[in-house]
N, C-alpha and C. Protein backbone atom coordinates (compact mmCIF):
# COMPACT_ATOMS: atom_id res chain seq x y z
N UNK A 1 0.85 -1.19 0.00
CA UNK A 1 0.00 0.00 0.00
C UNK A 1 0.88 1.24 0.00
N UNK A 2 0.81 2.38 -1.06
CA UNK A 2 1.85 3.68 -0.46
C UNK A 2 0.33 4.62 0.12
N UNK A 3 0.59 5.58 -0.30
CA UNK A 3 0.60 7.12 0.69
C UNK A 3 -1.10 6.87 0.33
N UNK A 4 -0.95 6.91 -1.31
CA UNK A 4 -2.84 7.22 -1.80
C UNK A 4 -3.71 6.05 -1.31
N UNK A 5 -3.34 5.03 -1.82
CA UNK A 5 -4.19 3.90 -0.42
C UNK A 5 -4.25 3.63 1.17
N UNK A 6 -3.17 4.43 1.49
CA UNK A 6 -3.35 4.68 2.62
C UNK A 6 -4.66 5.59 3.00
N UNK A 7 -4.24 6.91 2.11
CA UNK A 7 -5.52 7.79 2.20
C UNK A 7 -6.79 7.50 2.12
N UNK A 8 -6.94 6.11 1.08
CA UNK A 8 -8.42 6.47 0.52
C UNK A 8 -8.52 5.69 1.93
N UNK A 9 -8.19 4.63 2.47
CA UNK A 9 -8.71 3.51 3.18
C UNK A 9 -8.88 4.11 4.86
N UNK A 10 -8.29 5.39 4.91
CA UNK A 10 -8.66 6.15 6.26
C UNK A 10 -9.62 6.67 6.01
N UNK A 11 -9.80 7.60 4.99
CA UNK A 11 -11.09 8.48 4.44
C UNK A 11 -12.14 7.28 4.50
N UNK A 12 -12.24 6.38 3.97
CA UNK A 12 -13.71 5.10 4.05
C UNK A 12 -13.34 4.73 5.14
N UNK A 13 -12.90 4.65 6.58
CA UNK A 13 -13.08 4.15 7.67
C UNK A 13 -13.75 5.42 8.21
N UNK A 14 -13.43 6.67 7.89
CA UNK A 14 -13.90 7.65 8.46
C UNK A 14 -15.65 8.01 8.14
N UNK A 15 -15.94 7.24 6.78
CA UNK A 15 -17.42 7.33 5.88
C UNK A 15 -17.09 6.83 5.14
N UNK A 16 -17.52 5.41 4.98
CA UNK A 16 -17.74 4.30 3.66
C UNK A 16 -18.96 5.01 2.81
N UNK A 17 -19.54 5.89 3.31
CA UNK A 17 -20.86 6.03 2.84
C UNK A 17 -20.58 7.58 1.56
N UNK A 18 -19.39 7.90 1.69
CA UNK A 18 -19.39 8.94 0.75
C UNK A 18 -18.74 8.29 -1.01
N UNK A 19 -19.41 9.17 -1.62
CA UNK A 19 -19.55 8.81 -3.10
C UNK A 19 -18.46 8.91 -3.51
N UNK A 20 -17.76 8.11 -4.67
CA UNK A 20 -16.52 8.15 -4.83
C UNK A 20 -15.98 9.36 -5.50
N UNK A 21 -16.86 10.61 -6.21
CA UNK A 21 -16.27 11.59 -7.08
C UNK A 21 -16.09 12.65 -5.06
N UNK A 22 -16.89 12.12 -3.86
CA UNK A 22 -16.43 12.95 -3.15
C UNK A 22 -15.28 12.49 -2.62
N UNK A 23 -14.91 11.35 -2.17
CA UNK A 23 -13.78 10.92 -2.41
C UNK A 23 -12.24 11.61 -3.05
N UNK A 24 -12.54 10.75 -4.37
CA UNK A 24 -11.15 11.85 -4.94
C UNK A 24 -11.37 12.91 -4.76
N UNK A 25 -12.79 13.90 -4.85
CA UNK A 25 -12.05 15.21 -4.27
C UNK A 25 -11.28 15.60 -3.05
N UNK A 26 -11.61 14.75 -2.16
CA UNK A 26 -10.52 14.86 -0.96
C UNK A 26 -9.40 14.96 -1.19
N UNK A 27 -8.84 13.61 -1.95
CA UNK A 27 -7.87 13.18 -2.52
C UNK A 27 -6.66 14.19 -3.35
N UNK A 28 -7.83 14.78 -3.95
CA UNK A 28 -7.23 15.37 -5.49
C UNK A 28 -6.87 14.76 -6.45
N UNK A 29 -7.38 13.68 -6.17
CA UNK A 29 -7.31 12.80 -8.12
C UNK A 29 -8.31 12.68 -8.82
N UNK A 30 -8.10 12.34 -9.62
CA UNK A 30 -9.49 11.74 -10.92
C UNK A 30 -10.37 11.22 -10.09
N UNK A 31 -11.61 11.20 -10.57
CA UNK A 31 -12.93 9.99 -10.00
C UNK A 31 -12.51 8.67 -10.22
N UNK A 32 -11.72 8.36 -11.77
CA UNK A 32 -11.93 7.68 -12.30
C UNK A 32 -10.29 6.63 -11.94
N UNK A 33 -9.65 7.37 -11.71
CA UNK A 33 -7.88 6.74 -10.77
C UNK A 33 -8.59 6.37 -9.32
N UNK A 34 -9.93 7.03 -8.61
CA UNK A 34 -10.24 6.93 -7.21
C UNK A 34 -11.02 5.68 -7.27
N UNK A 35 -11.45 5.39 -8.14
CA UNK A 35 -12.39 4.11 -8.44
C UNK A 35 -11.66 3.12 -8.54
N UNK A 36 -10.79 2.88 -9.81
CA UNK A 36 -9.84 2.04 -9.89
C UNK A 36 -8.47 1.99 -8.47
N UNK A 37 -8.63 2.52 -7.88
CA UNK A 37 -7.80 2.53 -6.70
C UNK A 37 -8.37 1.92 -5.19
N UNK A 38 -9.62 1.89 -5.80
CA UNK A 38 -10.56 1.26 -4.76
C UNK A 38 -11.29 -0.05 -5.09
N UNK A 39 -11.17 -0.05 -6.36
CA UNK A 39 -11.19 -1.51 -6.46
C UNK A 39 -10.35 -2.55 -6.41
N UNK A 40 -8.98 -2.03 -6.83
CA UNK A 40 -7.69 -2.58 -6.44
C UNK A 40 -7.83 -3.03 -5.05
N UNK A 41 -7.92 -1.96 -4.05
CA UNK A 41 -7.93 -2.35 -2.45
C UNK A 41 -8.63 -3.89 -2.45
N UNK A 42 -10.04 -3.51 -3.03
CA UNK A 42 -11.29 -4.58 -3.07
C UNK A 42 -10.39 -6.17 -3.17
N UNK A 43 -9.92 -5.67 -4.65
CA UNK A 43 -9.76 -6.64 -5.18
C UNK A 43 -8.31 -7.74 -4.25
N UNK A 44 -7.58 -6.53 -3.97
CA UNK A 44 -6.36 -7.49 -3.01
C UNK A 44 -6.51 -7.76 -1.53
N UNK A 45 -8.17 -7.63 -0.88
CA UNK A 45 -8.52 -8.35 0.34
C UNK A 45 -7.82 -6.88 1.70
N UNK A 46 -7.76 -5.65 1.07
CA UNK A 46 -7.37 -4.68 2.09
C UNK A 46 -8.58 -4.13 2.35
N UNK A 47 -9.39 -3.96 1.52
CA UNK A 47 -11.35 -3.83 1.82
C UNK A 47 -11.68 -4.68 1.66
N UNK A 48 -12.19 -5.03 2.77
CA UNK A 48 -13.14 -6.76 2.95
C UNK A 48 -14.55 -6.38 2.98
N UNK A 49 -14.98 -4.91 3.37
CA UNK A 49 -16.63 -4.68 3.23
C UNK A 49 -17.01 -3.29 3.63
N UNK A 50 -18.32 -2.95 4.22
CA UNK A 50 -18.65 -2.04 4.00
C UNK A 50 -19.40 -1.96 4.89
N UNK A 51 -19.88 -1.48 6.19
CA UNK A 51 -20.91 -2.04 7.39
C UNK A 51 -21.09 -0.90 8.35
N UNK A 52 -22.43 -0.87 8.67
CA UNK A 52 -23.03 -0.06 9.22
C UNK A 52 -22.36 -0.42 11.12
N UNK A 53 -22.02 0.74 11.77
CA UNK A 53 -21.90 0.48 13.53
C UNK A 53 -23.02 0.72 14.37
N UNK A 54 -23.82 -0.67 14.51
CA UNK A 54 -25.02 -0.44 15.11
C UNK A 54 -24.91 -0.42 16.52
N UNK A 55 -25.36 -0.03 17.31
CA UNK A 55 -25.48 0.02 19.03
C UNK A 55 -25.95 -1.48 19.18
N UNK A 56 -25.25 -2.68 19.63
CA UNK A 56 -25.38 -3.68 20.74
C UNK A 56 -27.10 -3.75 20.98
N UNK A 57 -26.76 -2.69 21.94
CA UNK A 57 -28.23 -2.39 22.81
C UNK A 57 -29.63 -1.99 22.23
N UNK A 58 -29.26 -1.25 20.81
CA UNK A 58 -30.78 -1.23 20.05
C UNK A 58 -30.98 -2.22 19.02
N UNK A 59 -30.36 -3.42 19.28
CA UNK A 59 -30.74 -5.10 18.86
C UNK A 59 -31.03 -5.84 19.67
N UNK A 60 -31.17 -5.45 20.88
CA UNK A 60 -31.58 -6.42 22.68
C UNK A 60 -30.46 -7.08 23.03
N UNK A 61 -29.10 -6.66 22.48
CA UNK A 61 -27.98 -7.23 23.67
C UNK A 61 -27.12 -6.08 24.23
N UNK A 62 -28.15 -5.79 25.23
CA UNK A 62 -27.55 -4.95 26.24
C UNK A 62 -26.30 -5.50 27.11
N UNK A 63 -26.07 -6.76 27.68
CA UNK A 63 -25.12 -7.23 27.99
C UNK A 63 -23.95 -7.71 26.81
N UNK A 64 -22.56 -7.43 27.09
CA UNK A 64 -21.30 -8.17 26.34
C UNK A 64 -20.35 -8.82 27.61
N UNK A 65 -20.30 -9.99 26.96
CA UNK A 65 -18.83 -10.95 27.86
C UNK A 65 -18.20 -10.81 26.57
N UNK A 66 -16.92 -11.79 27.25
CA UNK A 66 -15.76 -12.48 26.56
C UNK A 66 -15.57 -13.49 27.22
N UNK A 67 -15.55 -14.59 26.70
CA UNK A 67 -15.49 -15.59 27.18
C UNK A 67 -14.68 -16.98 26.94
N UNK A 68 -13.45 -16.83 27.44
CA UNK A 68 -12.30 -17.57 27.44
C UNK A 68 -12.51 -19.01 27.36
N UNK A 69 -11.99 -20.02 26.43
CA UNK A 69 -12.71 -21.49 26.12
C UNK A 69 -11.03 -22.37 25.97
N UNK A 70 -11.42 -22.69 26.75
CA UNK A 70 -10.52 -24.35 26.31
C UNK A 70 -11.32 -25.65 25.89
N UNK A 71 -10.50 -26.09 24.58
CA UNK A 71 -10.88 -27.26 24.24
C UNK A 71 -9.99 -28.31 24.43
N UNK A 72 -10.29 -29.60 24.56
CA UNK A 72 -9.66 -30.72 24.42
C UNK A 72 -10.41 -31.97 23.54
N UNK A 73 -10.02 -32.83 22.35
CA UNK A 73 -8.20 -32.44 22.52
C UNK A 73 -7.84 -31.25 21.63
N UNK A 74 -6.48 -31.08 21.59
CA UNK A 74 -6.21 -30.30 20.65
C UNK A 74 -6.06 -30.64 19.43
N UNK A 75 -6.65 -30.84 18.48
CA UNK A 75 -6.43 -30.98 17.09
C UNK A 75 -7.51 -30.10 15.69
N UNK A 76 -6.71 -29.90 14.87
CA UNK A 76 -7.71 -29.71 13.66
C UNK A 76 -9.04 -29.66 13.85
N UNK A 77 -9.02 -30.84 13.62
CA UNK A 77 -10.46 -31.30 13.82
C UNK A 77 -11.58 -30.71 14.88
N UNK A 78 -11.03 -30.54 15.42
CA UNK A 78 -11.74 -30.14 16.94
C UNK A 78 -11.93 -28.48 16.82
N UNK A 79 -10.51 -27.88 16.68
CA UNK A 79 -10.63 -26.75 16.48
C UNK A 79 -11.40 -25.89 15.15
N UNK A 80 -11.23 -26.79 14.23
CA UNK A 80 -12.57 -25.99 13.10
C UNK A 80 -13.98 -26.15 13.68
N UNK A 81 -13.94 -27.73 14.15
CA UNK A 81 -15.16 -27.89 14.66
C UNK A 81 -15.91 -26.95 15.59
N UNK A 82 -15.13 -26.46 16.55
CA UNK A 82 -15.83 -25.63 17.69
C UNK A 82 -15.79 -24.09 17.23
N UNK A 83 -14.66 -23.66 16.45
CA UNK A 83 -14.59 -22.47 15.78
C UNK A 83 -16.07 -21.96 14.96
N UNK A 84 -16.44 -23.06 13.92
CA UNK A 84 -17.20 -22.85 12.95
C UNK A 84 -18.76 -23.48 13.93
N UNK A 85 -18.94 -23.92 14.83
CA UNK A 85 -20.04 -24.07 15.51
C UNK A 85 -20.51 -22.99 16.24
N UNK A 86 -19.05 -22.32 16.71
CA UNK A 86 -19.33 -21.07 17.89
C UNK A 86 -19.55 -19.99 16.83
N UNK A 87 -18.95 -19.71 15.60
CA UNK A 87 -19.85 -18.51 14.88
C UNK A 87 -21.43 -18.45 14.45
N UNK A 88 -21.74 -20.14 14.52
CA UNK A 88 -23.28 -19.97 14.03
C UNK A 88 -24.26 -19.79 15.42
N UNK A 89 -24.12 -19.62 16.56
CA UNK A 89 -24.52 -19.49 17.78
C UNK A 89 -24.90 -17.99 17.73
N UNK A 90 -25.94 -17.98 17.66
CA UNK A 90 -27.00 -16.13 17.81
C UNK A 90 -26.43 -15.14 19.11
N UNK A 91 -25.88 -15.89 19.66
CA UNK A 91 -25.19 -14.82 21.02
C UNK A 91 -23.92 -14.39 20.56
N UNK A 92 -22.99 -15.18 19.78
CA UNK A 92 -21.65 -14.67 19.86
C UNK A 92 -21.40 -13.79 18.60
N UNK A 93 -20.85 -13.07 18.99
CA UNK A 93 -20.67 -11.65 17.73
C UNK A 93 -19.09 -12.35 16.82
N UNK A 94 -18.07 -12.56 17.69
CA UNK A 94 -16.98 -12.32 17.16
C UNK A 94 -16.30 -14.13 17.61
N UNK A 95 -15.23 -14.98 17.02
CA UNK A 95 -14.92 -15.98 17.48
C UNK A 95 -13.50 -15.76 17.17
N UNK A 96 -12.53 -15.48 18.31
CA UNK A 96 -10.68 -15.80 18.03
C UNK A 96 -10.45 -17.38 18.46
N UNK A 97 -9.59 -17.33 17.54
CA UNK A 97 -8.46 -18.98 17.79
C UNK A 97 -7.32 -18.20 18.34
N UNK A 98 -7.06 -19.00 19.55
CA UNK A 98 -5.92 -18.03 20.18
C UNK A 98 -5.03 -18.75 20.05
N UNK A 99 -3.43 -18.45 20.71
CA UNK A 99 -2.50 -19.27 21.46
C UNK A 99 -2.34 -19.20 22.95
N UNK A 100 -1.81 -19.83 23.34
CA UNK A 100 -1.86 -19.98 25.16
C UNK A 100 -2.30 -20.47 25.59
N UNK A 101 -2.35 -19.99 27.34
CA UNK A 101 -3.78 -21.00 27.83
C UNK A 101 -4.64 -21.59 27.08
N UNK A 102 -5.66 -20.12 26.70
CA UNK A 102 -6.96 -20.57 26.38
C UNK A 102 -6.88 -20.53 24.79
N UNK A 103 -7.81 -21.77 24.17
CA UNK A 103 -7.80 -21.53 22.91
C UNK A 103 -8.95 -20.96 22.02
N UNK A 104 -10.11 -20.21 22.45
CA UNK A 104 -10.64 -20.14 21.69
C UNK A 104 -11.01 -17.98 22.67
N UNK A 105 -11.68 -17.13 22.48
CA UNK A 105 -12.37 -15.88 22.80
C UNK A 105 -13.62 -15.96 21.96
N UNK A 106 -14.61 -15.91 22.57
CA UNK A 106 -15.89 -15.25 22.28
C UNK A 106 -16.22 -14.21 22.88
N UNK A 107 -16.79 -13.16 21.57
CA UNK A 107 -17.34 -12.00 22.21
C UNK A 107 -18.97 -12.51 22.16
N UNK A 108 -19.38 -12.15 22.91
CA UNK A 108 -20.70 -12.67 23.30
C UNK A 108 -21.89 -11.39 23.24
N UNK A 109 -22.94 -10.80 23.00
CA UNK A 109 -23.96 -10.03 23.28
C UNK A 109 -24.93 -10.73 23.62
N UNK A 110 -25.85 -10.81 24.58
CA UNK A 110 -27.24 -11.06 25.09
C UNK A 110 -28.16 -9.95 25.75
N UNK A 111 -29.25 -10.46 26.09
CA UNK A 111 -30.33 -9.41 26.30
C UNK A 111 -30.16 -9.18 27.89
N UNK A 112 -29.78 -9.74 29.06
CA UNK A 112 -29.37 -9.46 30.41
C UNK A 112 -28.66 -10.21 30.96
N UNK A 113 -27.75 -10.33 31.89
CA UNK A 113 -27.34 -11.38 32.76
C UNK A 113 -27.77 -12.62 32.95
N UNK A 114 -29.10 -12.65 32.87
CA UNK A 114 -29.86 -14.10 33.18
C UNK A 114 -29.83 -15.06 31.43
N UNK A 115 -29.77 -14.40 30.85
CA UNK A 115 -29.21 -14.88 29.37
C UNK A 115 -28.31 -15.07 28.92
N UNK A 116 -26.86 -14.82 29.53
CA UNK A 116 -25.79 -14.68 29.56
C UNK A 116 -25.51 -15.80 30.16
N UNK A 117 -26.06 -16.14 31.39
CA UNK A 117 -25.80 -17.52 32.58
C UNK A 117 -26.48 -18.97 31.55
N UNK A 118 -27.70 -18.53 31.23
CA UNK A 118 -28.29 -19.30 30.48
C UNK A 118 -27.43 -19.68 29.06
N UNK A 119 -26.94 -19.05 28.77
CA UNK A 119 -25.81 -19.31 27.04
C UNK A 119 -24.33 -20.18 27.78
N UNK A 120 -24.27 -20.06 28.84
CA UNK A 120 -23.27 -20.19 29.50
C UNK A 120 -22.83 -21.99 29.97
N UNK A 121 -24.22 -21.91 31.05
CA UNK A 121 -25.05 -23.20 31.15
C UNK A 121 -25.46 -24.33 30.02
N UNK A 122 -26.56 -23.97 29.13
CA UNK A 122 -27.24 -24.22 28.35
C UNK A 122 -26.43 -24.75 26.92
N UNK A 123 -24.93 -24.10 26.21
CA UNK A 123 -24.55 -23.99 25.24
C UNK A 123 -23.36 -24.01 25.61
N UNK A 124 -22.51 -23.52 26.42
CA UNK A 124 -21.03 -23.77 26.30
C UNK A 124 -20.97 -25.38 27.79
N UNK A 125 -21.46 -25.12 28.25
CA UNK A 125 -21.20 -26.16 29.57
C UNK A 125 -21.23 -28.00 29.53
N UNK A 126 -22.47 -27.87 27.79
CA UNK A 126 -22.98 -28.88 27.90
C UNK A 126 -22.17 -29.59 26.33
N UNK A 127 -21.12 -28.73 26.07
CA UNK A 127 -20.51 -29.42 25.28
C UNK A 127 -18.65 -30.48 25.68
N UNK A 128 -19.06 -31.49 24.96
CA UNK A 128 -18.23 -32.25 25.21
C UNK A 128 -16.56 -31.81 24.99
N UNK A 129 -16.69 -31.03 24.32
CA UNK A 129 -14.59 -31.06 23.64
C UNK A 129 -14.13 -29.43 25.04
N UNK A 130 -15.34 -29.04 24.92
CA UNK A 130 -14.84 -27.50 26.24
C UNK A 130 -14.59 -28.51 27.59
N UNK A 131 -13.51 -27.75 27.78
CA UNK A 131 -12.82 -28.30 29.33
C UNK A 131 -12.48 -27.62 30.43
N UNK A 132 -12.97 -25.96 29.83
CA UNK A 132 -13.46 -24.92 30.91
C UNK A 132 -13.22 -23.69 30.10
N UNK A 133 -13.98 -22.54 30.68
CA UNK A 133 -13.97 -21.73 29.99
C UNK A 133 -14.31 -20.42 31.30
N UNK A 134 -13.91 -19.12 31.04
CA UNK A 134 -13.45 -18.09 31.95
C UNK A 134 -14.80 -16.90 31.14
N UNK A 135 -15.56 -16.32 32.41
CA UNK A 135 -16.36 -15.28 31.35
C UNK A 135 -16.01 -13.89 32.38
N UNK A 136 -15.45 -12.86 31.47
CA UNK A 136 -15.62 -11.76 31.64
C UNK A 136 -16.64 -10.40 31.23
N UNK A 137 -17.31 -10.16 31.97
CA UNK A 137 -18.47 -9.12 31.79
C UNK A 137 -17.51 -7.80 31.04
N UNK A 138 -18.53 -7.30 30.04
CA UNK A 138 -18.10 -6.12 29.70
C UNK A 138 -18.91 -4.95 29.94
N UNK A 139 -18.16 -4.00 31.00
CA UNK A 139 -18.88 -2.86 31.25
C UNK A 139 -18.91 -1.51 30.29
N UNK A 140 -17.60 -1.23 29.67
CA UNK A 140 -17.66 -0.24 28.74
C UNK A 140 -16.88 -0.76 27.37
N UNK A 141 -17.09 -0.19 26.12
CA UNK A 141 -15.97 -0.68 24.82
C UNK A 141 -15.93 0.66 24.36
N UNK A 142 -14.30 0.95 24.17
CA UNK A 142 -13.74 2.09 23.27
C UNK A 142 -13.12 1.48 22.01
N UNK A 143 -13.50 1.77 20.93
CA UNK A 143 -13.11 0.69 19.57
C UNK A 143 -12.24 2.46 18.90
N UNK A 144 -10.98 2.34 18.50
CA UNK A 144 -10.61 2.54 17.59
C UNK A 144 -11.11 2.51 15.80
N UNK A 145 -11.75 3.80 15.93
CA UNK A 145 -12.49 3.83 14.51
C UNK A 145 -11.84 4.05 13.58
N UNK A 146 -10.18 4.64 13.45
CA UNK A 146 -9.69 4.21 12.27
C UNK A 146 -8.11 4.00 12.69
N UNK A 147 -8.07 2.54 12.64
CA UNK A 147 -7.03 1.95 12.71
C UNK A 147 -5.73 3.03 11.67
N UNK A 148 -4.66 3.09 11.99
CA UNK A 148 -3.87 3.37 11.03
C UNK A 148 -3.03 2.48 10.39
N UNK A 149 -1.81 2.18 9.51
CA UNK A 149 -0.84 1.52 8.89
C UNK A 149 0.26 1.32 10.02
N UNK A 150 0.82 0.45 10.54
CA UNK A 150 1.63 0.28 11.76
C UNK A 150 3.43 0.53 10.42
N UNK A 151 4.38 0.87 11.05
CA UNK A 151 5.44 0.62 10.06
C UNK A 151 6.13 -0.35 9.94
N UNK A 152 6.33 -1.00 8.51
CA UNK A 152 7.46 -2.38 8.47
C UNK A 152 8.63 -2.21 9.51
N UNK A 153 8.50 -3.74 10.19
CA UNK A 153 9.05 -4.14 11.21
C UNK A 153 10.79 -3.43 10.36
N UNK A 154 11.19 -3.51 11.38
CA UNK A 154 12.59 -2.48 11.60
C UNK A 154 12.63 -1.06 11.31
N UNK A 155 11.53 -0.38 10.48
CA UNK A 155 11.39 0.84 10.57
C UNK A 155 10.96 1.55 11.71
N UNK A 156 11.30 2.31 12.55
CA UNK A 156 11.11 2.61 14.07
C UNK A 156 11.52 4.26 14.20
């Protein structure tokens, strides 16, 4: 990526929603270099999409955990398995494969505490390959809305 994809891809984190001739005018290039410069991104997996930031809470999951999972055993198998089971589960927003201790993070949203115990109980407790799992309540989230370009390692 140099300087101009850098630009466009802060400018669309800042508003995906603006039109591309407003775009390059930010820019100061063509519409038509700002298009093709953005489909490039598209096309090499540096824009993966385009998505609205809805409030948690005006979809009925006022509560968020994280919720730390060990599986056993460790293999492949197991790990796609519980990976690709825990994304189709209506409570969990987000699913990491970690290293360390624990191998798996779910971010979790539900509608109160008592739904939260219940997903807990009900869906992680009663499966066979989890061999314990750690839940942390989330009281506040500050998300970084536009990530920047970090610099190639040894540049400092």
């Amino acid at each position: 990526m140099d300087e101009l994809d850098s630009a466009i891809v802060r400018l669309l984190q800042t508003d995906a929603r603006q039109s591309n001739r407003e775009l390059a005018r930010q820019l100061g290039i063509a519409p038509s270099t700002c298009l093709e410069r953005v489909r490039s991104l598209t096309r090499r997996g540096v824009i993966r999409g385009y998505h609205a930031d809805i409030d948690p809470a005006a979809l009925n999951r006022g509560v968020q955990a994280m919720v730390s999972v060990q599986v056993r055993p460790l293999s492949r198998a197991v790990i796609n398995a519980f990976k690709s089971s825990a994304a189709e589960m209506p409570e969990v927003l987000s699913v990491f494969v970690l290293a360390g201790g624990d191998d798996f993070l779910l971010h979790v949203a539900v509608q109160d505490l008592d739904h939260l115990h219940a997903f807990l109980l009900d869906k992680l407790s009663k499966r066979k390959e989890i061999v314990g799992f750690r839940t942390s309540v989330v009281f506040q989230q500050v998300q970084k809305a536009v990530p920047t370009r970090l610099p190639p390692p040894g540049d400092t």
